[in-house]
C-alpha atoms as a PDB file:
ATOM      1  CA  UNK A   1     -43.676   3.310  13.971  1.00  0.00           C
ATOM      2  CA  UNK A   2     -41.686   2.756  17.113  1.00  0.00           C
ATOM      3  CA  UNK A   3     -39.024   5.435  17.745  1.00  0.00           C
ATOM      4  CA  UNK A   4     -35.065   4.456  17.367  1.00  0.00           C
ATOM      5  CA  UNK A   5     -32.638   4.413  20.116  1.00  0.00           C
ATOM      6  CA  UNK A   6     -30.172   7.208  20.313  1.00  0.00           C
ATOM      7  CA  UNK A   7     -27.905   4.060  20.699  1.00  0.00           C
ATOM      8  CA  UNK A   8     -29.070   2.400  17.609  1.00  0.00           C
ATOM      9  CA  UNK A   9     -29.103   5.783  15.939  1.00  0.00           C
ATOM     10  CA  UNK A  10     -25.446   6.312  16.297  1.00  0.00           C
ATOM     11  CA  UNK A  11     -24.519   2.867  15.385  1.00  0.00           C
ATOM     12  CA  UNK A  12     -26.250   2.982  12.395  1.00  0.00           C
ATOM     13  CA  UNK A  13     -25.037   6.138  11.420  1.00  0.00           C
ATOM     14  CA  UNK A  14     -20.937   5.579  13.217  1.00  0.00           C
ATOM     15  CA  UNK A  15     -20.382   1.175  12.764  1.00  0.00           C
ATOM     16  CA  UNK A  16     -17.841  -0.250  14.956  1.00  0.00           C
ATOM     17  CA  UNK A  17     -16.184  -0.732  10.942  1.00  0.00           C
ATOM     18  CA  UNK A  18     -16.654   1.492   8.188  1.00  0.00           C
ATOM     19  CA  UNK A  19     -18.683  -0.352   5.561  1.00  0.00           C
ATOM     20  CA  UNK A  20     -18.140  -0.896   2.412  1.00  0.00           C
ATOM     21  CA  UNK A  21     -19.455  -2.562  -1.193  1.00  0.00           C
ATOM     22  CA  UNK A  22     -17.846  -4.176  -4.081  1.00  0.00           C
ATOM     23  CA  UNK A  23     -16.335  -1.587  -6.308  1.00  0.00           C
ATOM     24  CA  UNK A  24     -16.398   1.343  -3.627  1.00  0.00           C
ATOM     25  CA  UNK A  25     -12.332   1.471  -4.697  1.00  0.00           C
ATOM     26  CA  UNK A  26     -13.144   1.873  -8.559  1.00  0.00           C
ATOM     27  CA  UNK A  27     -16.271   3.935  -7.583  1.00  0.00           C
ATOM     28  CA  UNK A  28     -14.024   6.641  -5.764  1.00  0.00           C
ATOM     29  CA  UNK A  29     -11.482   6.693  -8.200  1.00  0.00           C
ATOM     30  CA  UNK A  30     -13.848   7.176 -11.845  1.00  0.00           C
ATOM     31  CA  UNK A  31     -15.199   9.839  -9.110  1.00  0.00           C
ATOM     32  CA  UNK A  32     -12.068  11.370  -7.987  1.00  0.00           C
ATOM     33  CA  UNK A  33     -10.742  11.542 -11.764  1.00  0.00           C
ATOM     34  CA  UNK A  34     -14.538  13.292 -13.305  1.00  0.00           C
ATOM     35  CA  UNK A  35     -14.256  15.501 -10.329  1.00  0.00           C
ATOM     36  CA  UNK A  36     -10.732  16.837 -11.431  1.00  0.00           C
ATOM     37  CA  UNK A  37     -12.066  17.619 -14.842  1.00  0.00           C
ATOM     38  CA  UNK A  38     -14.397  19.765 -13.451  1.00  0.00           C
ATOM     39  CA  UNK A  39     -12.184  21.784 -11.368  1.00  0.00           C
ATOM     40  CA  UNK A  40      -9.925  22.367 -14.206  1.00  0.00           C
ATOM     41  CA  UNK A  41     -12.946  23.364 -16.000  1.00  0.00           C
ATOM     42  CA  UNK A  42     -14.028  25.494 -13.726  1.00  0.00           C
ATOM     43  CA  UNK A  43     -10.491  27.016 -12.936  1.00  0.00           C
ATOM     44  CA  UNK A  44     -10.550  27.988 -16.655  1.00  0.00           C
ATOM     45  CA  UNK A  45     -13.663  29.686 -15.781  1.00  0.00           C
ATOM     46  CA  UNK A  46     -12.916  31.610 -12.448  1.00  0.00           C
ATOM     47  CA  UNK A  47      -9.217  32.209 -13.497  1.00  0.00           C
ATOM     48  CA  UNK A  48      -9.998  33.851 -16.873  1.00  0.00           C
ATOM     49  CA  UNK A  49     -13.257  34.961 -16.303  1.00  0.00           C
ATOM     50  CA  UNK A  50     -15.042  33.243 -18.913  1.00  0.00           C
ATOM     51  CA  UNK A  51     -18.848  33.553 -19.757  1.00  0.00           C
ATOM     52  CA  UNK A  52     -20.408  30.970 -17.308  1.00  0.00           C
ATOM     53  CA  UNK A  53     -22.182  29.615 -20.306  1.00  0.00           C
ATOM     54  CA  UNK A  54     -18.464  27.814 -21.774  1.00  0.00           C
ATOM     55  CA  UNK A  55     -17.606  26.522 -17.758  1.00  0.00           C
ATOM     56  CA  UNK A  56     -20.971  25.680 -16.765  1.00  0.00           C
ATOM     57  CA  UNK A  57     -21.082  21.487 -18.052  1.00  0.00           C
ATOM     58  CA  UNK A  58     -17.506  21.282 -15.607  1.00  0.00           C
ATOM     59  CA  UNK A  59     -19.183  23.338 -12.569  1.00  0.00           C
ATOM     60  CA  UNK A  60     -22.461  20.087 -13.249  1.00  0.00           C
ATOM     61  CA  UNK A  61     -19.924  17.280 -13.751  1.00  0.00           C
ATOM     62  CA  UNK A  62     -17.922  18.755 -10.417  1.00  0.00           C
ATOM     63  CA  UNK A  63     -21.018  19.431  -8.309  1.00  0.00           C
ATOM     64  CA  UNK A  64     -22.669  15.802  -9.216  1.00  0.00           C
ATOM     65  CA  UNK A  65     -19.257  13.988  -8.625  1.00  0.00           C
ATOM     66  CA  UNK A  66     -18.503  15.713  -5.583  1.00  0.00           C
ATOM     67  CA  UNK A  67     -21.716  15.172  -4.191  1.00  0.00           C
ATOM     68  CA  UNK A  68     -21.064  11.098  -5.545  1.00  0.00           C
ATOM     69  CA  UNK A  69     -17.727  10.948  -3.203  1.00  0.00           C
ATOM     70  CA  UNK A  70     -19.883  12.468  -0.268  1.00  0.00           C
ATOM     71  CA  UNK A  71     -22.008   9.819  -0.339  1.00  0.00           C
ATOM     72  CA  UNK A  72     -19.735   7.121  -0.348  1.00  0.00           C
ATOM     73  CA  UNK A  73     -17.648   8.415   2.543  1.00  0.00           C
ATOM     74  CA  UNK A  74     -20.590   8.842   4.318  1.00  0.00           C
ATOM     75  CA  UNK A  75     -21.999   5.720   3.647  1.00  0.00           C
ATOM     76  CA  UNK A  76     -18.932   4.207   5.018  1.00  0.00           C
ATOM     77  CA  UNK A  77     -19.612   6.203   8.141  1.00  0.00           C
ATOM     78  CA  UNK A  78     -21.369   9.356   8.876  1.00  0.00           C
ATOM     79  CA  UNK A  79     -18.195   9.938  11.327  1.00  0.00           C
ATOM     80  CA  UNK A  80     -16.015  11.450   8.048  1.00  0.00           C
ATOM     81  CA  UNK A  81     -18.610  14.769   8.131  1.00  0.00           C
ATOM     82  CA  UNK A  82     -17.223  15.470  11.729  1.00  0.00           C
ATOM     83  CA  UNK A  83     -13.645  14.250  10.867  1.00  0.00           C
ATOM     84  CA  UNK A  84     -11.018  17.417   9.568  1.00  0.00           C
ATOM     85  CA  UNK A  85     -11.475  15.851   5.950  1.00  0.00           C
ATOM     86  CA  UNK A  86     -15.529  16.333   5.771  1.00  0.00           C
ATOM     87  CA  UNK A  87     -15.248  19.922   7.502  1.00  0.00           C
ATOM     88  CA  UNK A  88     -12.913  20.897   5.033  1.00  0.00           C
ATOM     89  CA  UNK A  89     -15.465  19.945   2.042  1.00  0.00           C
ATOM     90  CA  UNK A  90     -18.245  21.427   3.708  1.00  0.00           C
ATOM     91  CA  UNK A  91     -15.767  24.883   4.049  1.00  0.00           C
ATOM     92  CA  UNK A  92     -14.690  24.492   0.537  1.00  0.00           C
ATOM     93  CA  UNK A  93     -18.288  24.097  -0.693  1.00  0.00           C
ATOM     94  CA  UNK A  94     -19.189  27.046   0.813  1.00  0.00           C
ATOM     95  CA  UNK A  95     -16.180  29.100  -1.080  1.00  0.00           C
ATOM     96  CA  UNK A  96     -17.389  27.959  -3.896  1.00  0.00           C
ATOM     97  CA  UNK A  97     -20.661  28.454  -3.948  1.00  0.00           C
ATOM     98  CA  UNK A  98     -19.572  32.303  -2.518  1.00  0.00           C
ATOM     99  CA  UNK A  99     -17.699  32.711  -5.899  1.00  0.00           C
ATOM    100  CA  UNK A 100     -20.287  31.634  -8.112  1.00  0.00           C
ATOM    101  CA  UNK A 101     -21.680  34.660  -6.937  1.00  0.00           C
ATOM    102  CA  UNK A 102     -18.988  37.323  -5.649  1.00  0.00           C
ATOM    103  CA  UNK A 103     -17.526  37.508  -8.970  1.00  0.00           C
ATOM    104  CA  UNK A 104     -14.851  40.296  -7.345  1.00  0.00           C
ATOM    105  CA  UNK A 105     -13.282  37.749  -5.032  1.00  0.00           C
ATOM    106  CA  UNK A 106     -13.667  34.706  -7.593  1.00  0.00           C
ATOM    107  CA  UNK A 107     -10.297  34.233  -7.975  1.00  0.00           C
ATOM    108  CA  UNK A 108      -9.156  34.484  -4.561  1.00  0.00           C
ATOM    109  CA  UNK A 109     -11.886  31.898  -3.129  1.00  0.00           C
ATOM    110  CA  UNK A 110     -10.818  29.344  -6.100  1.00  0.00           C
ATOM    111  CA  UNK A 111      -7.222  29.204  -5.221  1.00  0.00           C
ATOM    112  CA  UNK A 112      -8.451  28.652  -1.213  1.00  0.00           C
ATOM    113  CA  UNK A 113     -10.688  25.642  -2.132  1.00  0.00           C
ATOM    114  CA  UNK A 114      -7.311  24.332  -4.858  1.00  0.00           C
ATOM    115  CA  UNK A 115      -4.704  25.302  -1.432  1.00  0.00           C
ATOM    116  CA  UNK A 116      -7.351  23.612   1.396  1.00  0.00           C
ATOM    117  CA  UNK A 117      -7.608  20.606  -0.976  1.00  0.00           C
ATOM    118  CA  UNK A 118      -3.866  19.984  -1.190  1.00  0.00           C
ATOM    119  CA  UNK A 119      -3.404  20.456   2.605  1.00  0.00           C
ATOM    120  CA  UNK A 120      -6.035  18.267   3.304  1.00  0.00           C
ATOM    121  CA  UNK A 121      -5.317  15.602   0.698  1.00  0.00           C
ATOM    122  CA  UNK A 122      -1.579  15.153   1.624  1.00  0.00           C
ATOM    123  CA  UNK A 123      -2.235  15.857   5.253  1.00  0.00           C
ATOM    124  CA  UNK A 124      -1.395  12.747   8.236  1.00  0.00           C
ATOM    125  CA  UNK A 125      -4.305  10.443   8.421  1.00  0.00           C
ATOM    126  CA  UNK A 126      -4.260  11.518  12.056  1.00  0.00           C
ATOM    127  CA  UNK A 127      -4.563  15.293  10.724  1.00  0.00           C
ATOM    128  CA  UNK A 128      -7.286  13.999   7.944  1.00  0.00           C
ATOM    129  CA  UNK A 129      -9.458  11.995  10.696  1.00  0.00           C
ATOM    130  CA  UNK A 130      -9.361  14.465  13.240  1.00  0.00           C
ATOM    131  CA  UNK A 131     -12.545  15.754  14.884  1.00  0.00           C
ATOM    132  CA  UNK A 132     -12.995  18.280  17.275  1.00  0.00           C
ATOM    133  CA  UNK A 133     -16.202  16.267  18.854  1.00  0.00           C
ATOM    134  CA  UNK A 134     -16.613  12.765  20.743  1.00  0.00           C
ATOM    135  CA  UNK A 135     -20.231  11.593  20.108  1.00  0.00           C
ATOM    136  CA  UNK A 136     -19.598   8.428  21.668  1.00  0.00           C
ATOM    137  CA  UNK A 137     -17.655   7.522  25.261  1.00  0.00           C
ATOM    138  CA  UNK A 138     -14.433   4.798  24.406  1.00  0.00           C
ATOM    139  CA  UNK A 139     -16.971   1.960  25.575  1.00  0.00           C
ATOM    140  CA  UNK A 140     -19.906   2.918  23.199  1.00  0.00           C
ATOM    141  CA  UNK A 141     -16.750   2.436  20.140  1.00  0.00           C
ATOM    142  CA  UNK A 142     -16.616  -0.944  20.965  1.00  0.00           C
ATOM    143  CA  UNK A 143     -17.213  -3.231  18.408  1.00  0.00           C
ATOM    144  CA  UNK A 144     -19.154  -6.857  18.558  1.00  0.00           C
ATOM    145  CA  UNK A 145     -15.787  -8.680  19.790  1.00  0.00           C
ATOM    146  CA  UNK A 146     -15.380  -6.206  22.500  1.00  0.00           C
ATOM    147  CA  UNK A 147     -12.338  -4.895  20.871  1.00  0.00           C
ATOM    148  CA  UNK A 148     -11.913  -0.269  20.643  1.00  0.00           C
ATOM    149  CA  UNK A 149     -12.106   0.812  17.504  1.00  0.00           C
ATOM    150  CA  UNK A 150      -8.768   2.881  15.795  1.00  0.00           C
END
């Protein structure tokens, strides 16, 4: 099997143009919507410290939908995981899964994850998109036409 190009590597992974598929729209908003039901369920959970047993269908439904919005921003382009927006989930999956099992600072590691999210969600698309790493030199962005990419 002949070995791929670091060139055709990247613009596989980082198109000129984020792609996209019919019903990506609807797709991230069912996604968006299940995912809020399991943070409240889980909220109910951490913030009242419930047996896991009565939060643990909310913690599934968040995980799997989470991991459902990952993969269509990332399908789009592999370029969200470096922007602020994809650190930020990375960080908040990480608080997470430390209070699933540092039940002491549960509380305080929830309300992080439910402050990051709200900075990040009604942050600037310039703050959103930002990425402290440039894989790719301004002539490499160029798309087919020759035109930069935003």
């Amino acid at each position: 099997m002949p070995a791929i190009s670091r060139q055709r590597l990247l613009r596989l992974l980082f198109p000129a143009k984020p792609r996209s598929f019919v019903g990506q729209r609807w797709g991230n908003i069912l996604l968006r919507s299940l995912h809020l039901v399991g943070i409240a369920g889980i909220a109910g959970g951490f913030l009242h410290g419930l047996p896991e047993v009565l939060w643990e269908g909310f913690w599934q439904l968040c995980l799997f939908s989470g991991v459902g919005l990952m993969l269509i921003y990332t399908a789009a382009s592999a370029e969200w995981l470096l922007q602020l927006r994809g650190m930020t989930v990375l960080l908040k999956l990480i608080l997470i899964a430390l209070a699933t099992h540092w039940a002491e600072l549960r509380v305080e590691l929830f309300i992080t994850v439910i402050v990051l999210s709200g900075l990040i969600a009604h942050a600037p698309g310039t703050v959103r998109g930002w990425q402290p790493w440039v894989l790719r030199s301004e002539s490499e962005r160029k798309d087919d036409t020759g035109s930069a990419r935003p």
